[in-house]
Protein backbone atom coordinates (compact mmCIF):
# COMPACT_ATOMS: atom_id res chain seq x y z
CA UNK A 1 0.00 0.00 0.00
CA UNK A 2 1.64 3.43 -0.79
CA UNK A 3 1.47 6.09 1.40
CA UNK A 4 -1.01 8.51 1.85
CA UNK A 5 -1.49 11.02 -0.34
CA UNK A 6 -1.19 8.93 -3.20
CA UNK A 7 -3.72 6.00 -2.26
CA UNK A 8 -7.31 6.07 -2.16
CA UNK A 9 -9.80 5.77 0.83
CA UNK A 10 -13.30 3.93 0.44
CA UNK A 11 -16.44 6.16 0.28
CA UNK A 12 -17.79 5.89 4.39
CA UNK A 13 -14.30 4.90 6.71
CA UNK A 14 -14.26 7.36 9.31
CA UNK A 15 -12.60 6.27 12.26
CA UNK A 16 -12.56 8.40 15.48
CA UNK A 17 -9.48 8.51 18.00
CA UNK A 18 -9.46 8.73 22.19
CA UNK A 19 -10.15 12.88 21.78
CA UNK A 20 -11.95 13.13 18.06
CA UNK A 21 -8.44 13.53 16.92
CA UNK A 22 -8.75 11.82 14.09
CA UNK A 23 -11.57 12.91 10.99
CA UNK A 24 -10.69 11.40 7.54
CA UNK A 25 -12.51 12.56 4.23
CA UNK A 26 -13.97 9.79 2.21
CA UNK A 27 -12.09 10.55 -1.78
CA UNK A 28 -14.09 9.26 -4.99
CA UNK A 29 -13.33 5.70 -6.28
CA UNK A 30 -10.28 6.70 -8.70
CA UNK A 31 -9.50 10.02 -7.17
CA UNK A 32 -5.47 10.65 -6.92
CA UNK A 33 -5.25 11.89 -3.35
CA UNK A 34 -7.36 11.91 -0.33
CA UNK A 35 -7.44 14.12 2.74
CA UNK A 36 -4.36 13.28 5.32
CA UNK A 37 -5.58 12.44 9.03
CA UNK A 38 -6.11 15.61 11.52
CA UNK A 39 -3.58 13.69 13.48
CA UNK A 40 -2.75 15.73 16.48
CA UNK A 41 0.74 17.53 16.46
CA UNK A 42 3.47 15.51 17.45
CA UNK A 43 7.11 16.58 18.97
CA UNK A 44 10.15 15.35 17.08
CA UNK A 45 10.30 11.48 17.28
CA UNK A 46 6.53 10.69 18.61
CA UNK A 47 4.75 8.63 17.00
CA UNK A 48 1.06 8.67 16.16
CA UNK A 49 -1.27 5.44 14.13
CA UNK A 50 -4.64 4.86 13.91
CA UNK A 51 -5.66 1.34 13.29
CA UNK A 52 -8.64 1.26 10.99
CA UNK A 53 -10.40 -2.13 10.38
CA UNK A 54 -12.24 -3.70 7.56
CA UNK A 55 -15.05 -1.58 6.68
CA UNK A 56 -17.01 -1.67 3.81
CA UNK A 57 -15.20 -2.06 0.37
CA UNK A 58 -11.85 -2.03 2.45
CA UNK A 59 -10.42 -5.55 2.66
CA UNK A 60 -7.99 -5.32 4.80
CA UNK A 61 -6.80 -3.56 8.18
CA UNK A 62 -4.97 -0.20 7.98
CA UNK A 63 -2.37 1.46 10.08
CA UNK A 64 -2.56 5.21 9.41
CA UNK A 65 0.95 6.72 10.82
CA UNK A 66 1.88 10.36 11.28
CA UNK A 67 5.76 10.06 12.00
CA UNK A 68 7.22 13.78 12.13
CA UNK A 69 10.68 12.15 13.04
CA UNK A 70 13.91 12.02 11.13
CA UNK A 71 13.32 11.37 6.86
CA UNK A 72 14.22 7.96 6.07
CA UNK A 73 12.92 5.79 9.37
CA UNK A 74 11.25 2.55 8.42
CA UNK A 75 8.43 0.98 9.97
CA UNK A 76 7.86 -2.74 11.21
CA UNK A 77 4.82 -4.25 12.28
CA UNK A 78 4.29 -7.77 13.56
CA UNK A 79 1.56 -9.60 15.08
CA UNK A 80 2.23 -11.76 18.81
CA UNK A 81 -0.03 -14.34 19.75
CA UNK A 82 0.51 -16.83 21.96
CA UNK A 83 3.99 -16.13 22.57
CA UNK A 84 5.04 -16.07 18.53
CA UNK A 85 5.53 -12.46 16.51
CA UNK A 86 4.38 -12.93 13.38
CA UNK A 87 6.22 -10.01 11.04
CA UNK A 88 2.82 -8.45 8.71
CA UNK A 89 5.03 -5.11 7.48
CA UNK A 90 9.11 -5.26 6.86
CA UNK A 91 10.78 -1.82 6.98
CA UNK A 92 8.49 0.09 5.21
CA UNK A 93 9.84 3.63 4.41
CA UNK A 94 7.81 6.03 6.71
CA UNK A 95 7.35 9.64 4.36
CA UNK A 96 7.57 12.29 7.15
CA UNK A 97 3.50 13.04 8.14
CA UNK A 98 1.33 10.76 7.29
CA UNK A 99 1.40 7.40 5.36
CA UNK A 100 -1.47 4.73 5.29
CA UNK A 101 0.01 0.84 6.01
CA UNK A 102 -1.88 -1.91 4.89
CA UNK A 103 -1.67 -5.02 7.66
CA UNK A 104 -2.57 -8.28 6.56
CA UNK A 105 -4.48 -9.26 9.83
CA UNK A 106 -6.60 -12.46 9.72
CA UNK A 107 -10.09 -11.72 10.33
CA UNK A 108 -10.88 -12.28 13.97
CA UNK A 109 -6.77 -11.59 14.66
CA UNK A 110 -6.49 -11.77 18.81
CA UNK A 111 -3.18 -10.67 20.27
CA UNK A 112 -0.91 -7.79 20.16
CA UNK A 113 0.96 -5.54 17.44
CA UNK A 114 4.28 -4.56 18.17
CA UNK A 115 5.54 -1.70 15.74
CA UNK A 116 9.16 -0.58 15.72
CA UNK A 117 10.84 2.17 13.95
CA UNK A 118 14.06 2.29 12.92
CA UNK A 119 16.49 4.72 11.55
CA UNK A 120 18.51 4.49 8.54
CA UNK A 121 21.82 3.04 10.65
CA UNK A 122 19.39 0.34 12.30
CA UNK A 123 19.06 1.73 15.67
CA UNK A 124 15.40 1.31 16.90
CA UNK A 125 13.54 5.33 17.53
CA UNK A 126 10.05 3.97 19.06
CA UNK A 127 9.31 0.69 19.69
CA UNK A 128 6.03 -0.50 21.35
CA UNK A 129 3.24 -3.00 21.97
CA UNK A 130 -0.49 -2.88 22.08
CA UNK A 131 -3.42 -5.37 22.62
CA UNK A 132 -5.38 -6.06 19.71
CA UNK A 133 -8.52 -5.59 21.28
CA UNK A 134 -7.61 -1.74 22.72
CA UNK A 135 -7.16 -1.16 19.46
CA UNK A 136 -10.45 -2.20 17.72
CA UNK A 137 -12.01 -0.35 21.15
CA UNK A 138 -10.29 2.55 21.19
CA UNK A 139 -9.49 3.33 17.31
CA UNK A 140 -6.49 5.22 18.34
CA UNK A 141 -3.02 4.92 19.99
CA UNK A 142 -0.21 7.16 20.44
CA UNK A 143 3.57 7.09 21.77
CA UNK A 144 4.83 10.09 23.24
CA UNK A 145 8.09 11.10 22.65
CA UNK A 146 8.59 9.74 27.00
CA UNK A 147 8.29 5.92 25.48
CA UNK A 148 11.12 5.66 23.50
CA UNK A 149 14.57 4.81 25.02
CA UNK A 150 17.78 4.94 23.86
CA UNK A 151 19.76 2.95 21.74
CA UNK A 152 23.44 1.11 21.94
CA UNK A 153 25.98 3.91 20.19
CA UNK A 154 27.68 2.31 17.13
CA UNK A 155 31.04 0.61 17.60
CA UNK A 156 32.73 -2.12 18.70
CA UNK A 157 32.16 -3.96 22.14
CA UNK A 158 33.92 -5.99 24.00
CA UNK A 159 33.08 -8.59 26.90
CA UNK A 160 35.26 -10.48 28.80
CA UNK A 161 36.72 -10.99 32.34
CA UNK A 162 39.20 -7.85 32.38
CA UNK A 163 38.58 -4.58 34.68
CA UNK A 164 40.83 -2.67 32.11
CA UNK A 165 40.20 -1.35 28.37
CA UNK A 166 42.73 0.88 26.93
CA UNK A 167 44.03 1.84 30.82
CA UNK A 168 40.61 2.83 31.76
CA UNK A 169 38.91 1.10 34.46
CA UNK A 170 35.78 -0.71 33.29
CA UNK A 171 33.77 -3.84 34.20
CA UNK A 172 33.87 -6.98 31.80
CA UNK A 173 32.72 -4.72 29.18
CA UNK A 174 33.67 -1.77 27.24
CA UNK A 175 33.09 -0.12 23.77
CA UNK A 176 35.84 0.92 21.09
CA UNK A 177 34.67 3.79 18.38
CA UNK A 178 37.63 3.96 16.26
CA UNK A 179 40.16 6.03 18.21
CA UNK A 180 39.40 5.15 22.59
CA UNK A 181 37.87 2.40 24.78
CA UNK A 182 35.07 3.77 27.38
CA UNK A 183 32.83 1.97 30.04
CA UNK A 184 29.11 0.95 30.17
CA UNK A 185 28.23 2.55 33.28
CA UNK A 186 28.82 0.07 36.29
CA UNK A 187 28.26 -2.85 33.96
CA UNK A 188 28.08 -6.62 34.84
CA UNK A 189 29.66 -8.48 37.86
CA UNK A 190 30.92 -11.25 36.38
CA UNK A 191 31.64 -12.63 32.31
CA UNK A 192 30.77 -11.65 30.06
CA UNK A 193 30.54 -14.50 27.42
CA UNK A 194 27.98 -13.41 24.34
CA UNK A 195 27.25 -9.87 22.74
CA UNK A 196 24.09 -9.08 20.40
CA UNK A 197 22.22 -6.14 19.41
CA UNK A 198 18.06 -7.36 20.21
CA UNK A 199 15.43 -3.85 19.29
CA UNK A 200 18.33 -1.57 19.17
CA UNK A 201 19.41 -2.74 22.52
CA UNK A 202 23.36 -4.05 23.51
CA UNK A 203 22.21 -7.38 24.91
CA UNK A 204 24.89 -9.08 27.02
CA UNK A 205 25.16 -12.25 28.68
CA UNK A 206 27.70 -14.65 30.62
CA UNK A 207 27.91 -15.71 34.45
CA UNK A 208 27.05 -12.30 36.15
CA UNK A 209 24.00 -11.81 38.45
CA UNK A 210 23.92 -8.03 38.36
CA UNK A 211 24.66 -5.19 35.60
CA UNK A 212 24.21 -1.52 36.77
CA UNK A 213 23.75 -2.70 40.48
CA UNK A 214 20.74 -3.96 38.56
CA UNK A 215 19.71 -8.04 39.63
CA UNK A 216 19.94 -9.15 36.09
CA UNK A 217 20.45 -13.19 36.70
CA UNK A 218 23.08 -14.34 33.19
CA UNK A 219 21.54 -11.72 31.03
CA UNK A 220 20.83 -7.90 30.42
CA UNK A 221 20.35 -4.66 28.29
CA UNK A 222 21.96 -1.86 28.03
CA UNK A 223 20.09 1.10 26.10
CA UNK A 224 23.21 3.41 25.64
CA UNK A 225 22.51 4.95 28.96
CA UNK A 226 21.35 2.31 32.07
CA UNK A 227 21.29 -1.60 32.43
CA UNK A 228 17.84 -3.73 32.83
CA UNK A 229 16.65 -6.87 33.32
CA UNK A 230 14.93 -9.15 30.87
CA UNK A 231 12.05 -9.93 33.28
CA UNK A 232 8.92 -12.07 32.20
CA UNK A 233 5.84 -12.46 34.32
CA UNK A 234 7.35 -15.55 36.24
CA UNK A 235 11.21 -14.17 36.84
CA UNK A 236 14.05 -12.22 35.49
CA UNK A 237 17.30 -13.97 33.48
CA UNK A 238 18.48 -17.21 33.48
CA UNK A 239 20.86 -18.06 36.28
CA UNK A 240 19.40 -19.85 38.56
CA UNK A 241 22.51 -21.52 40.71
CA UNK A 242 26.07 -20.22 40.48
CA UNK A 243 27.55 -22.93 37.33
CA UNK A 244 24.58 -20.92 35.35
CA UNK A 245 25.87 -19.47 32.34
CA UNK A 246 24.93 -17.98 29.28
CA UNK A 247 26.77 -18.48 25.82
CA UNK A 248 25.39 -17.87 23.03
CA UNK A 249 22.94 -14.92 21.75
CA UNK A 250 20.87 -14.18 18.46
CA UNK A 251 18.25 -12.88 16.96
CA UNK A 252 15.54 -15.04 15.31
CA UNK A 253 12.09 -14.16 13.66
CA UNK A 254 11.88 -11.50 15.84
CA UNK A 255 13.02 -12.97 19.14
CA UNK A 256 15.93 -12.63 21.12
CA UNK A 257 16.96 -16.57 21.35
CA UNK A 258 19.71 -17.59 24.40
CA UNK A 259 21.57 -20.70 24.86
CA UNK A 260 24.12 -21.68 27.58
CA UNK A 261 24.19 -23.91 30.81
CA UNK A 262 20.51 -23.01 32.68
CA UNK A 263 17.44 -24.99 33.15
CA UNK A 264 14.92 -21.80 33.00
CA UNK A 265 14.67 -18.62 31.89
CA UNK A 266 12.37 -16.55 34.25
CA UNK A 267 11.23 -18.91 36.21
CA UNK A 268 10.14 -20.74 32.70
CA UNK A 269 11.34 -24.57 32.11
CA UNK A 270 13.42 -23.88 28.96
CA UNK A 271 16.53 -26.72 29.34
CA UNK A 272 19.49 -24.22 27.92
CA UNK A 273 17.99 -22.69 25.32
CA UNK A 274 15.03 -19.97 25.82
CA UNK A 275 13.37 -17.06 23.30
CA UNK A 276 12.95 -13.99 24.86
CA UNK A 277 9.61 -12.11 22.97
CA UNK A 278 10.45 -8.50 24.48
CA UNK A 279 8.19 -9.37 27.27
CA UNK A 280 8.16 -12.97 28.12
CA UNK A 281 10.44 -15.72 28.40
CA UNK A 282 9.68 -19.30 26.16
CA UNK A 283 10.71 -22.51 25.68
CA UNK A 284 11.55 -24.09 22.42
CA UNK A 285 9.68 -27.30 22.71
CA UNK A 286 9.42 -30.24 20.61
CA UNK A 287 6.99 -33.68 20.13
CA UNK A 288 9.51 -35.43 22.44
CA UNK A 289 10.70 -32.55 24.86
CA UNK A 290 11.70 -28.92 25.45
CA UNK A 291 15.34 -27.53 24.61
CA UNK A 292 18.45 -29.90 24.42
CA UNK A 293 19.47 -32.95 26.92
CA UNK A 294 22.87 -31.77 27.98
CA UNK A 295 24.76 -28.15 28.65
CA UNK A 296 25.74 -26.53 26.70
CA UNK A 297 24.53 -24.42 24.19
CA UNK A 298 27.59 -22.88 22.35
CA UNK A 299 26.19 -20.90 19.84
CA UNK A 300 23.50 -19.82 17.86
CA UNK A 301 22.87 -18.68 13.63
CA UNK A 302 20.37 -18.45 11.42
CA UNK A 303 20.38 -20.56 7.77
CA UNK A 304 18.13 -20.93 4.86
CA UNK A 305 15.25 -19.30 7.35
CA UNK A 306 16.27 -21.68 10.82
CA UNK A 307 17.89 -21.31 13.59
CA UNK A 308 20.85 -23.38 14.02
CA UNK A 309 21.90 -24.24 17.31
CA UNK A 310 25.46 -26.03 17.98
CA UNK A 311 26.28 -27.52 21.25
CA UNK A 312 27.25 -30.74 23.28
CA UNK A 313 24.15 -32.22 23.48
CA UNK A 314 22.68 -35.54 21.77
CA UNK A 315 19.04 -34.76 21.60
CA UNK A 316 16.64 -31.51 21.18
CA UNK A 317 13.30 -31.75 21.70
CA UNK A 318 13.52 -35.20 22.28
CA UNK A 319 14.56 -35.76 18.77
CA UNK A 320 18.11 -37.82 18.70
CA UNK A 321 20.73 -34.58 17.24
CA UNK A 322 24.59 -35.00 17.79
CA UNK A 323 26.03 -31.68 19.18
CA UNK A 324 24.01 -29.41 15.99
CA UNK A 325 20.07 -29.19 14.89
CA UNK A 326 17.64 -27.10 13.46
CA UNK A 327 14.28 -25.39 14.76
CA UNK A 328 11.72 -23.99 12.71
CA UNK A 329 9.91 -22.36 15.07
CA UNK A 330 7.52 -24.80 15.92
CA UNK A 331 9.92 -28.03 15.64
CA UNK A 332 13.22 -29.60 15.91
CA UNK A 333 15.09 -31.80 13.28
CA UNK A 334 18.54 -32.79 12.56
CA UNK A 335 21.11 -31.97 10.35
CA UNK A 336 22.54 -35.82 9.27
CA UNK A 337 23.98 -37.39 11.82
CA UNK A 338 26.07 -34.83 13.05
CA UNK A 339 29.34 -34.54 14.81
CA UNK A 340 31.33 -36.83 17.06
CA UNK A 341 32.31 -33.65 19.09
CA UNK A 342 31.17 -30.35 20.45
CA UNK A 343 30.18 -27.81 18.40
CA UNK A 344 31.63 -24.51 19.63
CA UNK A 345 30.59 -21.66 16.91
CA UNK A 346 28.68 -21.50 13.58
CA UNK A 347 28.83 -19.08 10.42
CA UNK A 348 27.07 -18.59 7.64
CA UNK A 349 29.94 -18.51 4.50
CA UNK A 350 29.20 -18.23 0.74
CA UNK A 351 25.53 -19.82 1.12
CA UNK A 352 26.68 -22.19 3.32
CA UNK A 353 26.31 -23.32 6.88
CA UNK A 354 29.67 -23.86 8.76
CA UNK A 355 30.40 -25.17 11.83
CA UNK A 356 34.12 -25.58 13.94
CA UNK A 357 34.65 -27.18 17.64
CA UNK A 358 36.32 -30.02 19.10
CA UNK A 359 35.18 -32.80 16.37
CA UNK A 360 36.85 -34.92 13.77
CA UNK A 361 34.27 -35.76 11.77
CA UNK A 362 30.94 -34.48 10.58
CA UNK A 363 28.00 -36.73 8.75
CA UNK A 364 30.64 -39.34 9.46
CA UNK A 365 32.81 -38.09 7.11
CA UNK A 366 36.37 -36.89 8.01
CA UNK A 367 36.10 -33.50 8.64
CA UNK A 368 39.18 -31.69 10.77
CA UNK A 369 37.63 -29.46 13.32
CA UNK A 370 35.63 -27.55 10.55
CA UNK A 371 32.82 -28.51 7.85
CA UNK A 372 30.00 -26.85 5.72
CA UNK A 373 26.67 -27.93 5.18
CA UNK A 374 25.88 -28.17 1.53
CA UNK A 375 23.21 -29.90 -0.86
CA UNK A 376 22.17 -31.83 2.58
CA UNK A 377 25.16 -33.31 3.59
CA UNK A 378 28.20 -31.92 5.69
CA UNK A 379 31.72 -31.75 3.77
CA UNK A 380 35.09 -30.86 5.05
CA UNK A 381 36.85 -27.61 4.48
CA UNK A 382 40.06 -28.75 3.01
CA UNK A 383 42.80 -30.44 5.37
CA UNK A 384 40.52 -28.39 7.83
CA UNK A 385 42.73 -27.67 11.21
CA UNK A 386 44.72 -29.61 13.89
CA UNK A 387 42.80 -28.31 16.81
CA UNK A 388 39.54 -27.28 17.64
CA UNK A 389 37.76 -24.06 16.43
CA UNK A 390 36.38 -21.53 18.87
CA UNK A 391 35.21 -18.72 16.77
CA UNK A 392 33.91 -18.07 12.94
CA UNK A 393 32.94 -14.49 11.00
CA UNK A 394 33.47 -13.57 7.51
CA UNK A 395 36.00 -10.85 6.41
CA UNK A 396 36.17 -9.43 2.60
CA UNK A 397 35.69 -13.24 0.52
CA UNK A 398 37.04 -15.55 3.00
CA UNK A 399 35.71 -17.07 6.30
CA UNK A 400 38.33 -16.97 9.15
CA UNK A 401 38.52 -18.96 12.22
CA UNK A 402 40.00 -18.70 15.12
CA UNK A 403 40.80 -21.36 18.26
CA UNK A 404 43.43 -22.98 19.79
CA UNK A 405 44.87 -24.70 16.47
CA UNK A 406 48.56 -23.77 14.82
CA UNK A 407 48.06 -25.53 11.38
CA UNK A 408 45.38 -24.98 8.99
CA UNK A 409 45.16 -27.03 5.41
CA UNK A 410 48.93 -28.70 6.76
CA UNK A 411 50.48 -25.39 7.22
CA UNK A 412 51.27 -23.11 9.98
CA UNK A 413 48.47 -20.49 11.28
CA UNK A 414 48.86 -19.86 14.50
CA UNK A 415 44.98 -19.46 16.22
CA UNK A 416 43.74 -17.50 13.30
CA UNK A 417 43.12 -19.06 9.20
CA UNK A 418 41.56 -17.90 6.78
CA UNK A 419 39.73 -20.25 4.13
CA UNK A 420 38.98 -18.69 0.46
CA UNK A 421 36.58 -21.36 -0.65
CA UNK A 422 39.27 -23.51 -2.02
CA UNK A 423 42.61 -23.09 0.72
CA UNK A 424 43.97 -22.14 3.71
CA UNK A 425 45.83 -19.47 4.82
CA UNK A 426 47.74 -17.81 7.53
CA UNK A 427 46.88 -14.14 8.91
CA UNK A 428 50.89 -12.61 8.94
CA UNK A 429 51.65 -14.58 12.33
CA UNK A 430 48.95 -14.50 13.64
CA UNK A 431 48.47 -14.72 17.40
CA UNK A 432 50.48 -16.07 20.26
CA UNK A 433 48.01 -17.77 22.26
CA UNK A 434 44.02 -18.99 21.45
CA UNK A 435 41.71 -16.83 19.67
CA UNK A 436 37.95 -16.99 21.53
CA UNK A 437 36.38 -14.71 19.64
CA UNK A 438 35.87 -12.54 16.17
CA UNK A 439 34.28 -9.21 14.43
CA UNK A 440 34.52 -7.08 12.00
CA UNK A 441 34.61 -3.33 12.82
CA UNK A 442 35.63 -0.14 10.21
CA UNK A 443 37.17 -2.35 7.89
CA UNK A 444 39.21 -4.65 9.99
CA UNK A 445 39.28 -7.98 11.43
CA UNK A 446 38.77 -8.06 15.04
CA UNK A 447 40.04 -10.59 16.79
CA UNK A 448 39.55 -11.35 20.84
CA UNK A 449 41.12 -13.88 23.18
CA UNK A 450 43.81 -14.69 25.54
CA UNK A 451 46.92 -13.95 23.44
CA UNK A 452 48.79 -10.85 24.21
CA UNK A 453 50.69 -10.47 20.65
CA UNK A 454 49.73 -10.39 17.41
CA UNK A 455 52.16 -10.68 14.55
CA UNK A 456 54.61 -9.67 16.94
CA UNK A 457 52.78 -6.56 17.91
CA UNK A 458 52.00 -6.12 21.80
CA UNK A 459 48.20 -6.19 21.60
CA UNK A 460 46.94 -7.45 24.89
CA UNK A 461 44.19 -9.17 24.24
CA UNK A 462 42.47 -7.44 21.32
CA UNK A 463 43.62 -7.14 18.15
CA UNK A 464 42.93 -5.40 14.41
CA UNK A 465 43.96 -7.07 11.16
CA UNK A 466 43.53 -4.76 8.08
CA UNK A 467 44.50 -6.97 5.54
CA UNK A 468 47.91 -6.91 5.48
CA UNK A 469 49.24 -6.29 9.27
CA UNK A 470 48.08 -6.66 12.70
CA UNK A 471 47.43 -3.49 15.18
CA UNK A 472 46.23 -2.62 18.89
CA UNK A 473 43.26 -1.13 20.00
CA UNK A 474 44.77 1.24 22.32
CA UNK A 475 43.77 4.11 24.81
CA UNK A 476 44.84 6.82 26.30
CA UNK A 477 46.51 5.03 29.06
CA UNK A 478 47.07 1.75 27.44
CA UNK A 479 46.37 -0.66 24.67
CA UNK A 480 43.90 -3.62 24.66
CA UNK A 481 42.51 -5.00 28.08
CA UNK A 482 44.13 -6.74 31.24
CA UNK A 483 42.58 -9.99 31.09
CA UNK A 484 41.28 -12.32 27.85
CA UNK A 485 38.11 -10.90 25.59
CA UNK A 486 35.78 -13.43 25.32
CA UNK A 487 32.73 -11.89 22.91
CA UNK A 488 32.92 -9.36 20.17
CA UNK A 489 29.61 -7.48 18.51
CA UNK A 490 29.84 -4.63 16.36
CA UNK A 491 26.85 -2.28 16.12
């Protein structure tokens, strides 16, 4: 549906908001343009819709938005119910003023819509959630300016189990912008393990119980300015004894979806993996159970419109799955038969799934420490490596790993390779000790760990690879951090 102004209202909608606020003029069949909304005035970044049903010769439910923001914000709309967000608009293109969104509601639709609006960098501007049945009540729903929170500033973070970035005194976390390291407020209490950006929000998570002096339990949010909880109606985080843990993060059809070493998530049942809606915590159940037999999760991706989970588990859902398996949303299934060891991180490469860890082979086939998924079977990368993988991203054409392995395709790569699509290779020297963790921020390889070198460069920790040589991230009191990085995320 195009916006309005250029679309055409049936003869007889007229749809009336909480104060009369909104008065629409019926145009002609055919006509070019129609009257815009008496929307009432909003500040700079509130957001105003009307939801107007099915009426008449109008098929479908309409959103009418008046967004006086910043030009270029896009609009998403999805429907919840029961737990699951159904996406009915994708980054629709708001024009500043008004604009007229069709929804594709099922008649009789029960539940909530959750709209979010993004500007052109990805960083959420509103975000909120109604009841369904307000709406068809009420006709009318606004967000002042007072509902929106902040997001995560762009750059690269950092999470670990150091109390130093760049000389400056921070706690387990800390965010590089190009030039100088600087804290998130108080910040967690404990590791931090797994980094991802969920609704605009820095989502972190690892073995702390509080972030901010905030009782977080494994997990929390920072919104650029102050930590929070992720609390459902039944309890907040995941840690619910002290070997609790969280280690893996991503986003997934509109969820934030966490694996690690826990049995519930808010007080929820979950069995170390757990979706997060925005409000409420879930399981991700199966015909023959919920979540995976045996901790832990190690990481999370999403392929060919799945989630892939990789692990050290043998079942999920009660569905037999060596260490890797796939849910839908609604089910579990396998990906062949597997791996005969963990597996620690997944990528997706060149169309492909690919998966590193502690295994030697995959699908029963040979596979050193690394394999793809391809045309339904898994096939090893080359030679693949002579130690396990602990970390995968993709930089310019190639996929590089990192881990605690010094060959790669028979030759030397100390903790770091990088495989083209047909060989291995070495990144200059690499590092001097194991490589946990990898991003990619302004153009350069970031690499995170326990090494203190990199191609012979002092590094401590944290190191940039443009290309062609290795550099620090340093401050203005020192470079990289005092203890090993353990996540990366770039926002």
């Amino acid at each position: 549906m195009s916006v309005f102004g250029t679309s055409t209202l049936r003869r007889g909608l007229c749809v009336f908001a909480l104060a009369a606020i909104c008065a629409w003029s019926a145009a002609p069949q055919g006509s070019a343009a129609a009257t815009a909304p008496s929307l009432p005035a909003a500040s700079d970044h509130a957001l105003y819709a009307t939801l107007l049903p099915a009426a008449g010769e109008v098929e479908t439910p309409q959103l009418a938005v008046r967004w006086p923001g910043r030009p270029g914000a896009a609009l998403s709309v999805s429907r919840g119910n029961a737990g699951r967000y159904t996406p009915l608009v994708a980054d629709r293109v708001l024009d500043t003023g008004a604009n007229l969104v069709a929804l594709p509601l099922p008649a009789g639709a029960a539940g909530t819509i959750r709209l979010l609006i993004r500007d052109v960098t990805g960083r959420v501007l509103h975000r909120s959630t109604r009841d369904l049945g307000v709406l068809r009540q009420t006709s009318a729903f606004g967000w002042p300016a007072g509902e929106t929170r902040a997001a995560a500033a762009p750059g690269l973070y950092a999470g670990g189990n150091f109390t130093q970035a760049g000389g400056a005194a921070v706690d387990r976390l800390a965010t590089w912008n190009g030039s100088a390291w600087s804290r998130l407020g108080a910040g967690p209490d404990g590791s931090v393990t797994a980094l991802v950006v969920y609704d605009g929000d820095l989502i972190a998570g690892g073995s702390f119980l509080t972030a901010g002096g905030v009782r977080v339990n494994g997990i929390a949010r920072w919104d650029g300015t102050t930590w929070s909880p992720l609390t459902g109606s039944s309890g907040t985080g995941v840690m619910t004894t002290s070997l609790d843990f969280v280690d893996a993060l991503t986003v997934f059809d509109g969820d934030l979806i966490v694996g690690g070493q826990f049995l519930r998530a808010g007080g929820v049942a979950v069995n170390h993996i757990a979706r997060w809606d925005g409000a409420e915590w879930w399981p991700l159940a199966g015909s023959g159970g919920t979540g995976v037999d045996v901790p832990s999760v190690w990481d999370l991706t999403v392929h060919d419109g799945a989630l892939i989970v990789g692990g050290g588990f043998s079942q999920a859902g009660g569905t037999a799955a060596n260490r890797i398996a796939r849910w839908t949303g609604s089910a579990w299934s396998t990906l062949g038969t597997g791996f005969n060891g963990d597996v620690l991180a997944l990528a997706v490469f060149d169309g492909a799934l690919v998966a590193t860890g502690g295994f030697t082979q995959a699908g029963g086939t040979a596979a050193g420490y690394v394999a793809e998924w391809t045309d339904g079977g898994w096939a090893a990368l080359g030679a693949g490596l002579n130690a396990e993988g602990r970390a995968l991203t993709v930089f310019g054409a190639a996929l590089v790993v990192g881990g605690t392995f010094t060959q790669a395709g028979g030759a030397a790569a100390n903790y770091l390779a990088r495989w083209d699509g047909s060989g291995w290779s070495a990144l200059g020297g690499g590092t001097e000790d194991i490589v946990l963790a990898l991003s990619v921020h302004d153009g350069r390889l970031i690499a995170g760990g326990f090494f203190t070198r990199a191609g012979g460069v002092a590094v401590n920790h944290v190191a940039g690879w443009n290309g062609s040589a290795w550099s620090a991230l340093g401050g203005t009191a020192g470079v990289g951090t005092d203890a090993g990085v353990y996540a990366l995320h770039t926002v």
